[in-house]
C-alpha atoms as a PDB file:
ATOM      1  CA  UNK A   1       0.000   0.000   0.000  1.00  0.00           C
ATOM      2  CA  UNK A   2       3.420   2.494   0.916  1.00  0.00           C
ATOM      3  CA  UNK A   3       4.539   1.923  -2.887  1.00  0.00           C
ATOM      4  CA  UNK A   4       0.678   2.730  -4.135  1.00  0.00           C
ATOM      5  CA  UNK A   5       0.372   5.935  -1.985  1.00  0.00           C
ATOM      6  CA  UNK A   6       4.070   7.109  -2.669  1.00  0.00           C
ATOM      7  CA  UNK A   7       2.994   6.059  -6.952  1.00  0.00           C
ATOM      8  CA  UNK A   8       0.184   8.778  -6.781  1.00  0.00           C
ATOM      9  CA  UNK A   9       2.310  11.778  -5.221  1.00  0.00           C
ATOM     10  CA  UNK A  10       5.645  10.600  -8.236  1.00  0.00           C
ATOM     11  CA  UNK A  11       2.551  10.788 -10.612  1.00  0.00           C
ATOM     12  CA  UNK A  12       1.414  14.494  -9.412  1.00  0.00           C
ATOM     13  CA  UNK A  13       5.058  15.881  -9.191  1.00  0.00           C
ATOM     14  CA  UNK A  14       6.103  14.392 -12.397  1.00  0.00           C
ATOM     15  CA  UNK A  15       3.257  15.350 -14.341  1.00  0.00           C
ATOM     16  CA  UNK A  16       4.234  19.334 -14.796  1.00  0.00           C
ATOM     17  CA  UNK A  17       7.782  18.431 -16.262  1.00  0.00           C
ATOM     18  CA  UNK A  18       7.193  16.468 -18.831  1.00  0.00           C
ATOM     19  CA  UNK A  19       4.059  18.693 -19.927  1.00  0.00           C
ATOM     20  CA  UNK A  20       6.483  21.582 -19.920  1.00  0.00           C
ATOM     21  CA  UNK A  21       9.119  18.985 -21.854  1.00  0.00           C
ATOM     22  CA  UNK A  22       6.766  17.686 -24.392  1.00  0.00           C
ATOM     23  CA  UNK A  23       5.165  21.484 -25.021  1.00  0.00           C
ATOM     24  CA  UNK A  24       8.474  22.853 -25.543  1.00  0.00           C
ATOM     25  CA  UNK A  25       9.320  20.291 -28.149  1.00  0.00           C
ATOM     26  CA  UNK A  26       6.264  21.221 -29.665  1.00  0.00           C
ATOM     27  CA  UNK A  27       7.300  24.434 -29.807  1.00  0.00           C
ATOM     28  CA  UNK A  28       9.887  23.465 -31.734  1.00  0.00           C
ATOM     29  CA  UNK A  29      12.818  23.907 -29.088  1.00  0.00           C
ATOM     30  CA  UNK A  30      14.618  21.769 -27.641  1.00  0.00           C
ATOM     31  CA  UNK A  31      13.490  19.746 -24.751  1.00  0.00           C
ATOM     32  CA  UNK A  32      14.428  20.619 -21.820  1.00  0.00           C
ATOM     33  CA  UNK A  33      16.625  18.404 -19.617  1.00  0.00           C
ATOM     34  CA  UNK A  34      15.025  16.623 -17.276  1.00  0.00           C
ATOM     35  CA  UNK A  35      14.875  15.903 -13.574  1.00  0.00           C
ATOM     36  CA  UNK A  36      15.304  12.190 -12.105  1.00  0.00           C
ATOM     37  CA  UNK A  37      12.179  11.296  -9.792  1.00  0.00           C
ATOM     38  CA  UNK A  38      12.892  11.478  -6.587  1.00  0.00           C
ATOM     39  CA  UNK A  39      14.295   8.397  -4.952  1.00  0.00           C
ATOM     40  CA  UNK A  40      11.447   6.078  -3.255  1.00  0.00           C
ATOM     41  CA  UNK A  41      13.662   4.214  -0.843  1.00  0.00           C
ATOM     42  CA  UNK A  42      14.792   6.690   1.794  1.00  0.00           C
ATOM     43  CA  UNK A  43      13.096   8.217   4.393  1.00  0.00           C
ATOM     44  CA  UNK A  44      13.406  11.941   3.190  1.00  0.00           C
ATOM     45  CA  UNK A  45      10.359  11.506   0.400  1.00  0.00           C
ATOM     46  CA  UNK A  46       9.040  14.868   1.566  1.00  0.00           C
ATOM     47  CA  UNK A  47      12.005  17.042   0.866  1.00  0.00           C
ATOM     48  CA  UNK A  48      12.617  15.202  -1.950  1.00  0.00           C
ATOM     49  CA  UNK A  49       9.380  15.868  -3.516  1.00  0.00           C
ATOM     50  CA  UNK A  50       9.246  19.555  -2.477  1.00  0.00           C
ATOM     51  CA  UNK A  51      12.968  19.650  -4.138  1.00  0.00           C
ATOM     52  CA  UNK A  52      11.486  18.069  -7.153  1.00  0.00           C
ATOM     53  CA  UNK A  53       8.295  20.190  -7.297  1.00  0.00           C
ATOM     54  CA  UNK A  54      10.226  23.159  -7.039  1.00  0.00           C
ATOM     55  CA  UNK A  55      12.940  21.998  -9.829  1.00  0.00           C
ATOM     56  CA  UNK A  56       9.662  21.604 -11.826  1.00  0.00           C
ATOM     57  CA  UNK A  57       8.560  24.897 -11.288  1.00  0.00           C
ATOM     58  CA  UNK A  58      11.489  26.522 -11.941  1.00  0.00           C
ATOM     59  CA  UNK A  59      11.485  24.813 -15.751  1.00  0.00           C
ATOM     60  CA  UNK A  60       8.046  25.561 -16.126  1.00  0.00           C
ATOM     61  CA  UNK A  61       9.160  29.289 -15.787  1.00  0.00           C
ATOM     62  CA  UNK A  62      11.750  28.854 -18.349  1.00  0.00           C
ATOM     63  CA  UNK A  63       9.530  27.785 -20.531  1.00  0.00           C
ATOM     64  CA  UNK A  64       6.629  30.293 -20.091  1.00  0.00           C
ATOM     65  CA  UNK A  65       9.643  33.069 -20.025  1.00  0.00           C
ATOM     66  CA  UNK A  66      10.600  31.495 -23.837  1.00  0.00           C
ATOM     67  CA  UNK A  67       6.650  30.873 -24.695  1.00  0.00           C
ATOM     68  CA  UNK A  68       6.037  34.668 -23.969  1.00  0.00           C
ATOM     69  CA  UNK A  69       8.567  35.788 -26.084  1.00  0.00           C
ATOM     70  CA  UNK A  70       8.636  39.774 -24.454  1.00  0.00           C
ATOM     71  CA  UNK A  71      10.850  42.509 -24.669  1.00  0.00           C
ATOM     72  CA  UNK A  72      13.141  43.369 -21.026  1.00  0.00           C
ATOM     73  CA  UNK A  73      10.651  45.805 -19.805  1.00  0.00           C
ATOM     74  CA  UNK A  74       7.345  43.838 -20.779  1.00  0.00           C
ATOM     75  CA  UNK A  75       9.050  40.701 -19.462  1.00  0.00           C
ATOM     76  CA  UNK A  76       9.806  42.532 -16.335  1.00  0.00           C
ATOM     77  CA  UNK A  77       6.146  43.737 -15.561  1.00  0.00           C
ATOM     78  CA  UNK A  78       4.923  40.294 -16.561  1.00  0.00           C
ATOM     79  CA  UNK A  79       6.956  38.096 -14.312  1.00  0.00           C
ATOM     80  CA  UNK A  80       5.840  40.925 -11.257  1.00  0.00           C
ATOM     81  CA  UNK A  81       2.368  39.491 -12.051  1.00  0.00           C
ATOM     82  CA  UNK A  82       3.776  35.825 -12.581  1.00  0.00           C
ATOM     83  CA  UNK A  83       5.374  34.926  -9.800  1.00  0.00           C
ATOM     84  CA  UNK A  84       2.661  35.872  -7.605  1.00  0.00           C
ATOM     85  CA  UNK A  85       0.135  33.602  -9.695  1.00  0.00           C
ATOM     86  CA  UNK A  86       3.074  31.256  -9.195  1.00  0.00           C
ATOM     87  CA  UNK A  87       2.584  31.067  -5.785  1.00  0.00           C
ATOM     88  CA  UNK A  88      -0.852  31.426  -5.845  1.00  0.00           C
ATOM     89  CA  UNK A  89      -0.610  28.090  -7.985  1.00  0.00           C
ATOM     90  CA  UNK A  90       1.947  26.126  -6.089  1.00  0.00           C
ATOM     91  CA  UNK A  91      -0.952  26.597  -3.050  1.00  0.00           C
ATOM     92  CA  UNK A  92      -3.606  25.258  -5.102  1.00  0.00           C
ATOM     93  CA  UNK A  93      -1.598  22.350  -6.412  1.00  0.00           C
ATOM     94  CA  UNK A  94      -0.834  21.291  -3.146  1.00  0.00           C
ATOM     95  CA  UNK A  95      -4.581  20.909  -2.547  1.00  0.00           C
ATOM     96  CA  UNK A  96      -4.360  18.908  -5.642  1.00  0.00           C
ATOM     97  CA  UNK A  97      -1.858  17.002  -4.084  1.00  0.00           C
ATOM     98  CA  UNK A  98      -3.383  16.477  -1.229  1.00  0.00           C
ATOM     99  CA  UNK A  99      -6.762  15.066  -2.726  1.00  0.00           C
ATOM    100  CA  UNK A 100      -4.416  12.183  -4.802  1.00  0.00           C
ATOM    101  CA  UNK A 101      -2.796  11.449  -1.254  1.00  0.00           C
ATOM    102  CA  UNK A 102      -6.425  10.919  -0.391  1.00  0.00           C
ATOM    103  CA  UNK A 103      -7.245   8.881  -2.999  1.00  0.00           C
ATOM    104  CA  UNK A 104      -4.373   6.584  -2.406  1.00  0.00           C
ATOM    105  CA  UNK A 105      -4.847   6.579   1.207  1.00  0.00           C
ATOM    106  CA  UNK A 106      -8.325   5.042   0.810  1.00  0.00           C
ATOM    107  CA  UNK A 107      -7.978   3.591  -3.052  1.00  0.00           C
ATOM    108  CA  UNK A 108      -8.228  -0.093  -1.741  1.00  0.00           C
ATOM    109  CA  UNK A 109     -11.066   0.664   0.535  1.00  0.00           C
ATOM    110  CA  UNK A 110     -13.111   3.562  -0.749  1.00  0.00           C
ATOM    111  CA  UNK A 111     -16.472   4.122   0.094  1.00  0.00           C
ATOM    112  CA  UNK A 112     -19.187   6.415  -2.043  1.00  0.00           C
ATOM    113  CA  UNK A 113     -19.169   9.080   0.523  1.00  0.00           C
ATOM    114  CA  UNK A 114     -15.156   9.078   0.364  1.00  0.00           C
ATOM    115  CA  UNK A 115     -15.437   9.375  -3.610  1.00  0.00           C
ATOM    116  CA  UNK A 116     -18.257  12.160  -3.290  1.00  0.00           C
ATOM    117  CA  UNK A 117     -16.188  14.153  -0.833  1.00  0.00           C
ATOM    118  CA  UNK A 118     -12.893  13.596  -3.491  1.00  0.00           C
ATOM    119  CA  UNK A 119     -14.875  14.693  -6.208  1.00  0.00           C
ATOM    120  CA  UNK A 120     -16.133  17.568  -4.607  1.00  0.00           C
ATOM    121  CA  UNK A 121     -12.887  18.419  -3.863  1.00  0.00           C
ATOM    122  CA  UNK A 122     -11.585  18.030  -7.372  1.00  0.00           C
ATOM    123  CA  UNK A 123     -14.438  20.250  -8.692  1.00  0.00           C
ATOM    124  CA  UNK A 124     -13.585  22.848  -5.853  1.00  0.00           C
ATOM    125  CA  UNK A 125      -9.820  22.763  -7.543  1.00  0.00           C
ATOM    126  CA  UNK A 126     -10.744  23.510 -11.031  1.00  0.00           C
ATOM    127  CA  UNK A 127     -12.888  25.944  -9.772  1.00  0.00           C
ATOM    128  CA  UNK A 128     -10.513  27.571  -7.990  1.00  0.00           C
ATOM    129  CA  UNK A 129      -7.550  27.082 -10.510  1.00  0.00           C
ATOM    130  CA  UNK A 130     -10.074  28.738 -13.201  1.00  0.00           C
ATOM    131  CA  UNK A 131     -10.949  32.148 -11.099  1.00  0.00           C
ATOM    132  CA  UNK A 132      -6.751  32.396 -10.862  1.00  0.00           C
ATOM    133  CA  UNK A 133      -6.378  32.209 -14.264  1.00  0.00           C
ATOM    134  CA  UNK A 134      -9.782  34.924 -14.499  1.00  0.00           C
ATOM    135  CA  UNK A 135      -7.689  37.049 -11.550  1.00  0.00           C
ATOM    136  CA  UNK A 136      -4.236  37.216 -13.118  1.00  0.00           C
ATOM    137  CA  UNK A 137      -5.208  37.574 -16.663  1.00  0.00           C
ATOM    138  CA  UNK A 138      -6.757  41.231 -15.354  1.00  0.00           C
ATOM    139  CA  UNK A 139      -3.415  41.625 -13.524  1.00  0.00           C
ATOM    140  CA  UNK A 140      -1.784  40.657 -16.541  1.00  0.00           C
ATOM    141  CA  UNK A 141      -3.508  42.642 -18.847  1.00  0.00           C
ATOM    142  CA  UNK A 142      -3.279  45.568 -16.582  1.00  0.00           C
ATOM    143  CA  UNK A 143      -0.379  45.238 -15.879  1.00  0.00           C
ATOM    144  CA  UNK A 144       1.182  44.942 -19.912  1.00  0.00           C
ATOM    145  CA  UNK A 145      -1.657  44.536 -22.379  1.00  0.00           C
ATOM    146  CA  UNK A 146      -4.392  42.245 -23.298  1.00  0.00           C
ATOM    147  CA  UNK A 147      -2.815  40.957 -25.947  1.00  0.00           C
ATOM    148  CA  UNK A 148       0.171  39.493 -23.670  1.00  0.00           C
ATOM    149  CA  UNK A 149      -2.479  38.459 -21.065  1.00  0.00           C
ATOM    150  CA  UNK A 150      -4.139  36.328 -23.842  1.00  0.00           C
ATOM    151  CA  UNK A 151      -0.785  34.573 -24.750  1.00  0.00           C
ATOM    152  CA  UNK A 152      -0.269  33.900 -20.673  1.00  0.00           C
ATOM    153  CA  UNK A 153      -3.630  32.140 -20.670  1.00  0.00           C
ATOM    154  CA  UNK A 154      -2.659  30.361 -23.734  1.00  0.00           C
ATOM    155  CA  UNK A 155       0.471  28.808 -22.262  1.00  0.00           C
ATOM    156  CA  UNK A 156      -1.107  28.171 -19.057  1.00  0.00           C
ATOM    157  CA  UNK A 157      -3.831  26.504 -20.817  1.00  0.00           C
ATOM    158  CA  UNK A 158      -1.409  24.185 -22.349  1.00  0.00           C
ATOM    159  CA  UNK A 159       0.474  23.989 -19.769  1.00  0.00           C
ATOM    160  CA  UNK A 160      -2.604  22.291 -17.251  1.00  0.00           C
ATOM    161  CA  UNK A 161      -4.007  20.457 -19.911  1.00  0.00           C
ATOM    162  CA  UNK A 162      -0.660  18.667 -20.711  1.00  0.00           C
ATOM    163  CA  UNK A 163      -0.030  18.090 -16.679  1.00  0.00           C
ATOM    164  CA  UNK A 164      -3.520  17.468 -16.479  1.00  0.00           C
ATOM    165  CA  UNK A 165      -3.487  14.269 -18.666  1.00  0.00           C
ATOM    166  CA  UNK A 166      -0.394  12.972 -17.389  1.00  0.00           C
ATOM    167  CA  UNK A 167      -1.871  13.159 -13.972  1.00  0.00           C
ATOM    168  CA  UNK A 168      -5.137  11.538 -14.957  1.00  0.00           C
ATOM    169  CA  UNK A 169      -3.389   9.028 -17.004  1.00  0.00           C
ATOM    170  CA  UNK A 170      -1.170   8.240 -14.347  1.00  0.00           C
ATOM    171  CA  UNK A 171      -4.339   7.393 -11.392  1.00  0.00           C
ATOM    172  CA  UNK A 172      -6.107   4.293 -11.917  1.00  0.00           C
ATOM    173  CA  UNK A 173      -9.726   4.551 -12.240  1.00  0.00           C
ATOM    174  CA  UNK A 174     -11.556   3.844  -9.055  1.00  0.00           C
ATOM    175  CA  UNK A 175     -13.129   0.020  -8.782  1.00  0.00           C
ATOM    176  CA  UNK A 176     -16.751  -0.491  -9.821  1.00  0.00           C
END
């Protein structure tokens, strides 16, 4: 049951890097290199994964950074607005995270008011994830132009749908 639970969080931190990977090779760049999964036999998985997560997040940057394509002083009153989404992001996703660690917890065992709760949860996420997209593309926008705000919403949008498939890919369905 360790290995399943400890599965589900490698299959939430992985999923953002090889989004970010696979869209940059779309892109037509080069991939970017990537990080080794953190080690599953030690007892420091939770530094580990935070080292990871963050590792992630820093390439993700790199690659919105590239994907926006903007001039020093756009870039500059962009990534004001960025990094606090950033953060505002990494908070959410660690809801997210927490709702797989759920999942696994009680995977073997789950009962329909432990799914509806999960779901309800999962809903609450996208919810949520949507209205910060809805709050920094104003901040964006205000902040540059609309135009540049557009193209942040279109790499984000890539972006989550590319980690989102990897992560739903990588969670087995529940049992009938």
């Amino acid at each position: 049951m360790k290995y399943k639970q400890f599965a589900f969080l490698l299959a939430f931190a992985t999923a953002s890097l090889p989004a970010v990977t696979n869209v940059a090779y779309a892109e037509g760049e080069k991939p970017a290199s990537t990080v080794a999964a953190p080690a599953v036999d030690t007892g420091e998985e939770g530094d580990d994964l935070k080292m990871f997560r963050f590792t992630t997040r820093m390439e993700r940057l790199d690659f919105v950074k590239k994907a926006m394509a903007l001039n020093a002083e756009q870039e500059k009153k962009f990534l004001d607005q960025y990094y606090r989404y950033d953060t505002e992001l990494k908070l959410l996703n660690d809801e997210r995270l927490a709702i797989i660690k759920n999942y696994a917890d009680s995977f073997d065992k789950i009962t329909d008011k432990e799914a509806d709760k999960l779901v309800k949860r999962s809903l609450t996420f996208r919810k949520q994830r949507t209205a910060l997209l809805e709050k920094y593309y104003g901040k964006v926008a205000k902040a540059t132009t609309k135009v540049i705000a557009a193209r942040f919403l279109q790499v984000e949008g890539v972006l989550q749908g590319a980690s989102d498939v990897v992560i739903g890919a990588s969670i087995p369905l529940m049992a009938k």
